[in-house]
N, C-alpha and C. Protein backbone atom coordinates (compact mmCIF):
# COMPACT_ATOMS: atom_id res chain seq x y z
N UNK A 1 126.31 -23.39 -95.78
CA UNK A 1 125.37 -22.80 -94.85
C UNK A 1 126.11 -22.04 -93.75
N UNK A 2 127.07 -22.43 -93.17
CA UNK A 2 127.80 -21.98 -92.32
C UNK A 2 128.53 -20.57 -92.75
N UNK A 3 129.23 -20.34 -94.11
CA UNK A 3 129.33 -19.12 -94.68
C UNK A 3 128.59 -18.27 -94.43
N UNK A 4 127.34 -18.40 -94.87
CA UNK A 4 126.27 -17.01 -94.88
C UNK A 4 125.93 -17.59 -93.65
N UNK A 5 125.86 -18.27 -92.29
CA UNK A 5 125.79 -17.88 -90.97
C UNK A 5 126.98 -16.63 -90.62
N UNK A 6 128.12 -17.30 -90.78
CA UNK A 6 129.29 -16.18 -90.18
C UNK A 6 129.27 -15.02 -91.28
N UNK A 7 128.92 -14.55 -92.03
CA UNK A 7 128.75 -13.47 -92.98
C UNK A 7 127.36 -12.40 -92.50
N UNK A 8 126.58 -12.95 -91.82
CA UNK A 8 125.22 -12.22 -91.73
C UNK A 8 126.06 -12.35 -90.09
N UNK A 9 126.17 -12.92 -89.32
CA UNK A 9 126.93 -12.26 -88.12
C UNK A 9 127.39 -11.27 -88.19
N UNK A 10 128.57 -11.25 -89.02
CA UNK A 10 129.71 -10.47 -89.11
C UNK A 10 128.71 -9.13 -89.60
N UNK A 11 127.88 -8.75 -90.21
CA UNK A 11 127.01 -7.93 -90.54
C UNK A 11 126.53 -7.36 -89.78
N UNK A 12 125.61 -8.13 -88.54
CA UNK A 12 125.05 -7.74 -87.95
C UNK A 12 125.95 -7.29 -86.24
N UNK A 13 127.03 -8.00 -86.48
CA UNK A 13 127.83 -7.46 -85.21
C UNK A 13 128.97 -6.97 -86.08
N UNK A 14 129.71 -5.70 -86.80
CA UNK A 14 131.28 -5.66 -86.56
C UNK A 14 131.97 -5.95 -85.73
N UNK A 15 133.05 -6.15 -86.02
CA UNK A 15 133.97 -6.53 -84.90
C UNK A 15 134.08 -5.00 -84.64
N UNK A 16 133.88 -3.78 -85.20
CA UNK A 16 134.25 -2.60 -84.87
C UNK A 16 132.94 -1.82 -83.72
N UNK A 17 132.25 -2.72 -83.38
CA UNK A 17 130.85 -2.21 -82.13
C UNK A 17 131.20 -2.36 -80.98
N UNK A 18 132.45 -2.98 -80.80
CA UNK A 18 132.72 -2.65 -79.75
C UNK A 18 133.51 -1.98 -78.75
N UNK A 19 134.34 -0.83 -80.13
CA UNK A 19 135.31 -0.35 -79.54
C UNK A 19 134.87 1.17 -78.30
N UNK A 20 135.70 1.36 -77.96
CA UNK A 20 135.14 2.63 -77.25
C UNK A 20 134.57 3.89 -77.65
N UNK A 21 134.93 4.22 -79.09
CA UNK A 21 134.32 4.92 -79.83
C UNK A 21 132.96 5.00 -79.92
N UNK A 22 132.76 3.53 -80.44
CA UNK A 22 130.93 3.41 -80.69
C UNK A 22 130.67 3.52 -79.55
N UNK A 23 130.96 2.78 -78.14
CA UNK A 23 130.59 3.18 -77.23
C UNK A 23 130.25 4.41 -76.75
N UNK A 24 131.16 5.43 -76.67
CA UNK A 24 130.92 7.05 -76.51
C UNK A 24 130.31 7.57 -77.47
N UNK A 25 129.95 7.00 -78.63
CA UNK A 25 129.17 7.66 -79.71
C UNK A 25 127.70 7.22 -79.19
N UNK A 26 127.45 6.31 -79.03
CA UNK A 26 126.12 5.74 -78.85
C UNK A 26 125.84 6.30 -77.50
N UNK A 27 126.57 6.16 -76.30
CA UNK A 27 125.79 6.90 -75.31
C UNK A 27 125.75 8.46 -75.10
N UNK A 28 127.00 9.17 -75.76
CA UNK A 28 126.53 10.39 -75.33
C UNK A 28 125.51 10.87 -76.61
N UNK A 29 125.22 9.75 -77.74
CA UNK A 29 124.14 10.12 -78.55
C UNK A 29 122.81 9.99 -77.71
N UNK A 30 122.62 9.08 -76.94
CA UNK A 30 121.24 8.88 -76.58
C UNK A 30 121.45 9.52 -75.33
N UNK A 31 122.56 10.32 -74.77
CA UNK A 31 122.45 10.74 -73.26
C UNK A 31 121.83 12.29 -73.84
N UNK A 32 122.66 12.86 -74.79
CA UNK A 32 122.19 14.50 -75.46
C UNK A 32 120.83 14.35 -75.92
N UNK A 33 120.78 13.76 -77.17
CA UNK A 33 119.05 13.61 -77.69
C UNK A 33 118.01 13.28 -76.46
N UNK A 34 117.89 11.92 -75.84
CA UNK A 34 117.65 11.63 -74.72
C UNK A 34 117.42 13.05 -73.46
N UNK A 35 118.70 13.88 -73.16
CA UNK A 35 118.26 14.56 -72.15
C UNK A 35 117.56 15.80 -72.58
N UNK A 36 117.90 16.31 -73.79
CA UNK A 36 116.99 17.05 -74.51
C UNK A 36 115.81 17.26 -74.45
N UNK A 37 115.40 15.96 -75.18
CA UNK A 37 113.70 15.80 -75.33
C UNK A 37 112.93 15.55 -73.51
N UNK A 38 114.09 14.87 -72.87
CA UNK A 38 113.15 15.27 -71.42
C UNK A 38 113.48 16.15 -70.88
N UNK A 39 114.32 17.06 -70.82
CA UNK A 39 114.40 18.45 -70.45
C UNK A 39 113.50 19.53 -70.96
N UNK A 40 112.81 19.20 -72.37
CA UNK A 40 111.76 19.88 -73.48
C UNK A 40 110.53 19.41 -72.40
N UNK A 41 110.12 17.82 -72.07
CA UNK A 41 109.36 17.94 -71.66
C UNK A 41 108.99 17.94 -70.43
N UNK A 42 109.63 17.73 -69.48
CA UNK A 42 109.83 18.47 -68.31
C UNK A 42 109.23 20.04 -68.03
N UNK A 43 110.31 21.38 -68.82
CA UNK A 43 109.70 22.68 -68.63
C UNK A 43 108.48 22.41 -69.45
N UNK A 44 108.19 21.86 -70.12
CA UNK A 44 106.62 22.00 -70.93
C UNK A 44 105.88 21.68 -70.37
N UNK A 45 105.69 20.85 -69.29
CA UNK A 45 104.54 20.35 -68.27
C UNK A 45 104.66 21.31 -67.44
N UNK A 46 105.57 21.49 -66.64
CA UNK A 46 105.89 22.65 -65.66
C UNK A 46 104.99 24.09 -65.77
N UNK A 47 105.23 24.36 -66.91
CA UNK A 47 105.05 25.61 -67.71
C UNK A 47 103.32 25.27 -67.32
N UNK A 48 102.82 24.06 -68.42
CA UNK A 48 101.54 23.67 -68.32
C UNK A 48 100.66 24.07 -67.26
N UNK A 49 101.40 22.95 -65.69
CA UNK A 49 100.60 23.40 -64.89
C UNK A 49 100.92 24.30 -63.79
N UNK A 50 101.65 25.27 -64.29
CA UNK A 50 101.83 26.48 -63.67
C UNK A 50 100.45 27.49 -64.32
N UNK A 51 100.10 27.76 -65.61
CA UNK A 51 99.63 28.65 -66.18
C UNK A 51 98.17 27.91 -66.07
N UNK A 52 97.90 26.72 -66.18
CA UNK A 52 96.36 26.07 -65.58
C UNK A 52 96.13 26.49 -64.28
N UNK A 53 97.12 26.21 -63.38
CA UNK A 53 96.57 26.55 -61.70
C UNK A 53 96.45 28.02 -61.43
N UNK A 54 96.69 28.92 -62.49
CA UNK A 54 97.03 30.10 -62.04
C UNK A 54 95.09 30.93 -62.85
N UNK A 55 94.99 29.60 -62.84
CA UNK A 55 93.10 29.87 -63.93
C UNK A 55 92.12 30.14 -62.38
N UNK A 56 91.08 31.37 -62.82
CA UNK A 56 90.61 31.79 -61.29
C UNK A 56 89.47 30.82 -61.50
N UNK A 57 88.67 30.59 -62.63
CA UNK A 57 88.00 29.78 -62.41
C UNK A 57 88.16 28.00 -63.21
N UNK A 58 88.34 27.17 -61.48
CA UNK A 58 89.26 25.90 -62.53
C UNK A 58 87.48 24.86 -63.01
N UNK A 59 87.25 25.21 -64.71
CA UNK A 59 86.73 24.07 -65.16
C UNK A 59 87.33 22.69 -64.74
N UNK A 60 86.38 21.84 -65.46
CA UNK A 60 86.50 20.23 -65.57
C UNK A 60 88.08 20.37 -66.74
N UNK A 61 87.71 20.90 -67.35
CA UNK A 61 88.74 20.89 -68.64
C UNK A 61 89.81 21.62 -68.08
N UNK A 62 90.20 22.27 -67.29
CA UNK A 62 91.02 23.20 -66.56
C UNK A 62 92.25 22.21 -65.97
N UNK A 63 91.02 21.52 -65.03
CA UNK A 63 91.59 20.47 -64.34
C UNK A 63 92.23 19.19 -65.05
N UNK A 64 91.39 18.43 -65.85
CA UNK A 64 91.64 17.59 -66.67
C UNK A 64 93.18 18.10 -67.38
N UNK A 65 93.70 19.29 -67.93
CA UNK A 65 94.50 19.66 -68.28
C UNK A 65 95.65 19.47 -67.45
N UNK A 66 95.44 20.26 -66.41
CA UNK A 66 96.30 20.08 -65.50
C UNK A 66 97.02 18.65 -64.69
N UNK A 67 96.06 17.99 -64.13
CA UNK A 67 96.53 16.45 -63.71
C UNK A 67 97.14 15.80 -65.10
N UNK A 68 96.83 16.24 -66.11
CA UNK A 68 97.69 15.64 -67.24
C UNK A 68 99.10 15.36 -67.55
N UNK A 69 98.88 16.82 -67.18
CA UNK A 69 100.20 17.81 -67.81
C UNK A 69 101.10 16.97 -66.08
N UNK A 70 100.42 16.78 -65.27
CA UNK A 70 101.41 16.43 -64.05
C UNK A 70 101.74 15.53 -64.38
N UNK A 71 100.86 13.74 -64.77
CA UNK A 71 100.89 12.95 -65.21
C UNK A 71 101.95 12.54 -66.06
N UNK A 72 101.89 13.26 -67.48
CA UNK A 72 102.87 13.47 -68.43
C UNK A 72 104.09 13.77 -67.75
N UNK A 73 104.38 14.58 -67.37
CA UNK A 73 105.58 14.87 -66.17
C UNK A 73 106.42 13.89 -65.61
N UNK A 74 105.81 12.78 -65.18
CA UNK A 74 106.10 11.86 -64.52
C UNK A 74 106.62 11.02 -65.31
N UNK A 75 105.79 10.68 -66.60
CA UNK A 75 105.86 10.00 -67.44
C UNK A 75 107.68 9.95 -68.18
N UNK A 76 107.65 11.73 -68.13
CA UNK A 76 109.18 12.31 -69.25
C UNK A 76 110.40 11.70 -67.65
N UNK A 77 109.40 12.18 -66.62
CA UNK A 77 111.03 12.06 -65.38
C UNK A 77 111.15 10.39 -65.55
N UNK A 78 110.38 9.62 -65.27
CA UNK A 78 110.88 7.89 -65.18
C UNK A 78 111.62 7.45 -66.20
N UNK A 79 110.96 7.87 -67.50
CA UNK A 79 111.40 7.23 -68.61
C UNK A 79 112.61 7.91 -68.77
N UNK A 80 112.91 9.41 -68.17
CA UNK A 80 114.05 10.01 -69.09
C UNK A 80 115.48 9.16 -67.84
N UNK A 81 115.09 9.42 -66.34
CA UNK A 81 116.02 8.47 -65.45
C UNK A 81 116.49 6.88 -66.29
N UNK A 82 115.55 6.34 -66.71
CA UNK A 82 115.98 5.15 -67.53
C UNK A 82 117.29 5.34 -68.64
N UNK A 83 116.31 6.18 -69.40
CA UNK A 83 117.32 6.88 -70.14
C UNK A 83 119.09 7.06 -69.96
N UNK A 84 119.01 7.74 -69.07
CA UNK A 84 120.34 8.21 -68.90
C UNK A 84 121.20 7.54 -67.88
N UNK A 85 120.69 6.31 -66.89
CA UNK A 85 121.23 5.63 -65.63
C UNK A 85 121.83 4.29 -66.67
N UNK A 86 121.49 3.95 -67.45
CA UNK A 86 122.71 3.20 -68.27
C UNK A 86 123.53 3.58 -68.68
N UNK A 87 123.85 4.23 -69.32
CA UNK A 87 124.97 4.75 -70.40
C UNK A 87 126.29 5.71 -69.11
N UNK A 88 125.42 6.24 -67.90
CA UNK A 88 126.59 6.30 -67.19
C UNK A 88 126.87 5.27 -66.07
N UNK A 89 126.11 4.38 -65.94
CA UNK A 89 126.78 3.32 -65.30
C UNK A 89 128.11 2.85 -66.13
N UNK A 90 127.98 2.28 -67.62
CA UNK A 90 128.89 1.78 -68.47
C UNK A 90 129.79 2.41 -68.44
N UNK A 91 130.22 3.76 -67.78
CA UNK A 91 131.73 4.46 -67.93
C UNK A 91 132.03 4.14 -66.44
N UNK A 92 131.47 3.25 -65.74
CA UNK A 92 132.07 2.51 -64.59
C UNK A 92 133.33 1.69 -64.75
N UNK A 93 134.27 0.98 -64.31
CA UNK A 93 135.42 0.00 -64.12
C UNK A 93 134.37 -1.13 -63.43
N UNK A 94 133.06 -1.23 -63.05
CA UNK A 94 132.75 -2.48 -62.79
C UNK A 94 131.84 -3.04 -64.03
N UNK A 95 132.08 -4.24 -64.22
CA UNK A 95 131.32 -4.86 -65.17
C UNK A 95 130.26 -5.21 -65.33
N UNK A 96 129.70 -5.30 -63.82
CA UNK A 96 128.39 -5.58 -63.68
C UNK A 96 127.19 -4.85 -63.30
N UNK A 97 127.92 -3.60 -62.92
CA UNK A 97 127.05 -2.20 -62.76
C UNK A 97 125.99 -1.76 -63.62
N UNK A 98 126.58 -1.67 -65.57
CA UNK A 98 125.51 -1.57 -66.18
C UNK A 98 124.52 -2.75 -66.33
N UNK A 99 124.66 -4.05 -65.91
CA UNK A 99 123.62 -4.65 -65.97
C UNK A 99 122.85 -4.57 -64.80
N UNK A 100 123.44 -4.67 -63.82
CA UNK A 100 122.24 -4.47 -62.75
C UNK A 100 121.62 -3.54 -63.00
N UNK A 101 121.77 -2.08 -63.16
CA UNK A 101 121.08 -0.73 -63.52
C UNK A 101 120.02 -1.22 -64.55
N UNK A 102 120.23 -2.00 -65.63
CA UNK A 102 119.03 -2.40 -66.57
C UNK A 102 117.92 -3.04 -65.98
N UNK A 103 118.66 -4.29 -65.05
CA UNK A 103 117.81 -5.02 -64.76
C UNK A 103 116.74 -4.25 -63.23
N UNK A 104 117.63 -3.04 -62.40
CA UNK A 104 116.87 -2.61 -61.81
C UNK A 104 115.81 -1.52 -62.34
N UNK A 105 116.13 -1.29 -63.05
CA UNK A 105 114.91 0.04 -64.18
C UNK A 105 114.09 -0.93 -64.81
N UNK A 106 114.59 -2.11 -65.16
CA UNK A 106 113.42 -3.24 -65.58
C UNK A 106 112.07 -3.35 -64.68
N UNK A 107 112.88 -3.64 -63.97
CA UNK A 107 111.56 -4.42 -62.39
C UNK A 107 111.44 -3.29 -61.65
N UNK A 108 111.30 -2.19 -61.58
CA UNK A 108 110.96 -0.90 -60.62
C UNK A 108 110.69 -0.07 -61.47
N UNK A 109 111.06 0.79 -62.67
CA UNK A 109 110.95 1.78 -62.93
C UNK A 109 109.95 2.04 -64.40
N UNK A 110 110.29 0.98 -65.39
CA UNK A 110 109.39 0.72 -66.40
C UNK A 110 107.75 0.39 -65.91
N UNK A 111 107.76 -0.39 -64.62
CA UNK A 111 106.18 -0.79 -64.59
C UNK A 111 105.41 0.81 -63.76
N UNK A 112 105.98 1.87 -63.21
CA UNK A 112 106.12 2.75 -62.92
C UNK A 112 105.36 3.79 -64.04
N UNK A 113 106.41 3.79 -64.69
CA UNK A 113 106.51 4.48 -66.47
C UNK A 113 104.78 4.21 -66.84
N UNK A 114 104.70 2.84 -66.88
CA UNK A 114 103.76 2.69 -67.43
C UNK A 114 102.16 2.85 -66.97
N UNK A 115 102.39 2.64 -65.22
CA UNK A 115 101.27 3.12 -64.74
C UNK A 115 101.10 4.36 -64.82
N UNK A 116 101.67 5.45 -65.17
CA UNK A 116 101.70 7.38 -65.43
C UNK A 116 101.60 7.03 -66.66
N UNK A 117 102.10 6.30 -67.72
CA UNK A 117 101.55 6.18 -69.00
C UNK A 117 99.51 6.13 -68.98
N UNK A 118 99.51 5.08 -68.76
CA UNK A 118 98.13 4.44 -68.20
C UNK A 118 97.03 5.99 -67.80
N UNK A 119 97.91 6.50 -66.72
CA UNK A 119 96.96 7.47 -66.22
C UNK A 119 97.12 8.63 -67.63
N UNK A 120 97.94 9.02 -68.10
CA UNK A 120 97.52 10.17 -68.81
C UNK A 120 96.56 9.51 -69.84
N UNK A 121 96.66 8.13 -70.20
CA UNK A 121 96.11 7.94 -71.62
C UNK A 121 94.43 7.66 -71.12
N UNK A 122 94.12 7.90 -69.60
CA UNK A 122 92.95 7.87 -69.40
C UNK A 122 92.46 9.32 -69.24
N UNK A 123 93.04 10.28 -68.83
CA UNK A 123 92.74 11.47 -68.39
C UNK A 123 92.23 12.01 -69.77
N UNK A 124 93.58 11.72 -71.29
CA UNK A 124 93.55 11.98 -72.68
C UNK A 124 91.63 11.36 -72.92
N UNK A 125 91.40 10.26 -73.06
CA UNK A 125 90.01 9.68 -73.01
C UNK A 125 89.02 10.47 -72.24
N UNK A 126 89.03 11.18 -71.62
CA UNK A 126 87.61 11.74 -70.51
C UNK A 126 88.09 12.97 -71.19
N UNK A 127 88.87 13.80 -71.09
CA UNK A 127 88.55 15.06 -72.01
C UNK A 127 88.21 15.10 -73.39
N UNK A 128 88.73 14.36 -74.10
CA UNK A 128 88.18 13.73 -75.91
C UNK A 128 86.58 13.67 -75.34
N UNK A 129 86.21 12.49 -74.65
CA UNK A 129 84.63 12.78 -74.30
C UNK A 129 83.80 13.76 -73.74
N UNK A 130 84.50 14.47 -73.09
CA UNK A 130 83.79 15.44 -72.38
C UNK A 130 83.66 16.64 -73.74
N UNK A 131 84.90 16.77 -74.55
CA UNK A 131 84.69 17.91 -75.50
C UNK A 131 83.42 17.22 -76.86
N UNK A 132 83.67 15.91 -76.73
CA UNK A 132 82.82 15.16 -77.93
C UNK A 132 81.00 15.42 -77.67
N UNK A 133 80.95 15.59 -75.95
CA UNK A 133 79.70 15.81 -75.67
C UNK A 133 79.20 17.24 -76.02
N UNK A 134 80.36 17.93 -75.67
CA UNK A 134 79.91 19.14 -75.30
C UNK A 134 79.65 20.23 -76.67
N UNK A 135 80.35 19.33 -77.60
CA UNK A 135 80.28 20.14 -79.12
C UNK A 135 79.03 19.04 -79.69
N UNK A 136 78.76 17.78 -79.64
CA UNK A 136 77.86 17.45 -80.58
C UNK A 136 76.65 17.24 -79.64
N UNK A 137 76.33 17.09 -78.62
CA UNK A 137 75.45 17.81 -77.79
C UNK A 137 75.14 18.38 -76.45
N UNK A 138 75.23 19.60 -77.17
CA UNK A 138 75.09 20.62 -76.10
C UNK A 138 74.46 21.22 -75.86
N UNK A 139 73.10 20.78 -75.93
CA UNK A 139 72.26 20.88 -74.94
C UNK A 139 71.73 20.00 -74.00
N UNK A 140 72.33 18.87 -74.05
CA UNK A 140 71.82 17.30 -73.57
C UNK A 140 73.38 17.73 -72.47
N UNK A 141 74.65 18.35 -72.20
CA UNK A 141 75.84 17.99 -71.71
C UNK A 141 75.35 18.27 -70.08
N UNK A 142 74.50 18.79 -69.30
CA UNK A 142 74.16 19.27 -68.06
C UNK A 142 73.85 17.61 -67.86
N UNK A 143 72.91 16.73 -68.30
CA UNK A 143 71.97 15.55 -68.45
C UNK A 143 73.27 14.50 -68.28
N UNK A 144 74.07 14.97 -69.00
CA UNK A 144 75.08 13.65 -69.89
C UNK A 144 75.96 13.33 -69.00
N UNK A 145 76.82 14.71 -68.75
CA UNK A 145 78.15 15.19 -67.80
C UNK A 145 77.85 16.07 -66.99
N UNK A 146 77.39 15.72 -65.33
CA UNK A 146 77.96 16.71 -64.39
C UNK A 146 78.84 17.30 -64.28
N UNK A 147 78.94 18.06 -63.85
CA UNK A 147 80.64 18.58 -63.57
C UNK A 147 81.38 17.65 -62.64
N UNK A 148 80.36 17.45 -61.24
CA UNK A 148 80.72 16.69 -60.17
C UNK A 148 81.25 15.68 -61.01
N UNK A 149 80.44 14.79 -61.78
CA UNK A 149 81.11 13.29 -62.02
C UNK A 149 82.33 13.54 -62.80
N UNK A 150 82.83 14.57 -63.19
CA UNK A 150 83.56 14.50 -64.02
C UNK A 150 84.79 14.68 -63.53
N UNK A 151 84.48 15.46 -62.53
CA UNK A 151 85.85 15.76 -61.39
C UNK A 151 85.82 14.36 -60.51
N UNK A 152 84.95 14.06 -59.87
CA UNK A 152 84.95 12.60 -59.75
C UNK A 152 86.07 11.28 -60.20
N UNK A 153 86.01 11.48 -61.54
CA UNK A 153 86.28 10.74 -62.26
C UNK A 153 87.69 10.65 -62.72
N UNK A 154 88.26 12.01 -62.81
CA UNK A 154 89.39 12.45 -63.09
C UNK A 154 90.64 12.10 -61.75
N UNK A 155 89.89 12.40 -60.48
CA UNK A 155 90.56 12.51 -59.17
C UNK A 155 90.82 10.92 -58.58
């Protein structure tokens, strides 16, 4: 039993994971991919609500777009700071730097993440409904959805 304990170890940890190699492979893998995709989504929100606010007349859906697209924003900056505040702590000389950095993005920055998560995935919900009204009935949508409540609702 003890064999296939130290055999499925040895599997699951090489002794070769911990050299500096994998190290610099693994973080400047997830620091490039990683800053990429939030640098993609970063100018893509930007972009977003630059070309929404620049609308002369702002619909419900205008708006809804827009606080999204801010939302989302927030969402790519927290998560992508997470992202990348480990992997350069670890090219520190202190040992305990990258763990505190985890454990402080733990308790501050993830519950953060997730409340801008939270808000876009509600903003996502009121426009799905507002378009669900407004295409399957629309002539009932004045009755259904104010505009007021809808901006209301969003704000």
């Amino acid at each position: 039993m003890e064999a296939t304990t130290e055999v499925a170890l040895a599997v699951l940890r090489p002794k070769q994971a911990d050299t500096i190699q994998c190290k610099i492979y693994y973080n400047l893998l997830r620091v490039t991919v990683g800053g990429i995709i939030t640098l993609l989504g970063l100018v893509g929100n930007v972009i977003t609500m630059v070309i929404m606010k620049k609308e002369k007349k702002k619909s419900c859906t205008v708006l809804a777009l827009m606080y999204l697209a801010a939302s989302d924003f927030m969402v790519v900056l927290v998560y992508g700071a997470i992202n990348w505040s480990s992997p350069f702590a670890s090219f520190t000389n202190n040992k305990k730097l990258p763990l505190q950095v985890k454990m402080y993005s733990a308790a501050y920055f993830l519950p953060l993440g997730q409340i801008f998560n939270f808000i876009s995935v509600s903003i996502t919900v009121i426009v799905i409904w507002q378009r669900y009204v407004s295409v399957c009935m629309p002539l009932k949508m004045k009755n259904v959805l104010p505009q007021t409540a809808i901006i209301i609702r969003i704000v």
